[in-house]
Protein backbone atom coordinates (compact mmCIF):
# COMPACT_ATOMS: atom_id res chain seq x y z
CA UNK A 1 -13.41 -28.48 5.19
CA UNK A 2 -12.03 -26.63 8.45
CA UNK A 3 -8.33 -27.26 7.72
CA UNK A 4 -7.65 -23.57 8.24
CA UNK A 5 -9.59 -21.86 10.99
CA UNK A 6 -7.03 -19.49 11.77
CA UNK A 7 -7.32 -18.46 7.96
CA UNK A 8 -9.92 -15.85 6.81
CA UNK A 9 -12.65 -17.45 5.07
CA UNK A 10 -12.62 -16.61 1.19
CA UNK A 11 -15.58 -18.78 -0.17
CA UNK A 12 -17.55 -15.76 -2.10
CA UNK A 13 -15.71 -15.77 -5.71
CA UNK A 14 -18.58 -13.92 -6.63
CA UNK A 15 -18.14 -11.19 -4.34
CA UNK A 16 -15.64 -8.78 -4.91
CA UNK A 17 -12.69 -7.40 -3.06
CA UNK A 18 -14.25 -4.36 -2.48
CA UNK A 19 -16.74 -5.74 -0.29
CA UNK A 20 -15.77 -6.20 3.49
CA UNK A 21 -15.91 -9.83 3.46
CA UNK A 22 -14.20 -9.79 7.02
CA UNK A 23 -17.59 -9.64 8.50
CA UNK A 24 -17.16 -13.44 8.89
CA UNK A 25 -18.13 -13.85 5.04
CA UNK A 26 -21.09 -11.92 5.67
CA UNK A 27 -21.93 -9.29 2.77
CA UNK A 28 -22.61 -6.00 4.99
CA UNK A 29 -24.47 -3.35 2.89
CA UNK A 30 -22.18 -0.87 3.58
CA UNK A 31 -22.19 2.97 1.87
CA UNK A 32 -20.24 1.14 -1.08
CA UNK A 33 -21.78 -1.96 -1.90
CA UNK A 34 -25.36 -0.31 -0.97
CA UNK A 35 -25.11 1.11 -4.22
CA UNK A 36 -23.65 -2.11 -6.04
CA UNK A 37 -26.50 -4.27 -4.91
CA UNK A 38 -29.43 -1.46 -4.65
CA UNK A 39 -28.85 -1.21 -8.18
């Protein structure tokens, strides 16, 4: 499953761009998505 680890990892279809998924595919609550999820 690790043929790309140079490669960011995009394995959250349900998450969506908006959300910094950089985090190492961590969903951060940030100011944005607080509001997405809180809801």
């Amino acid at each position: 499953m690790m043929h790309s680890a140079g490669k960011p990892k995009k394995q959250e279809p349900t998450a969506p761009p908006q959300l910094p998924t950089m985090s190492g595919g961590k969903l951060m609550p940030t100011r944005a998505t607080q509001g997405l999820f809180t809801r």
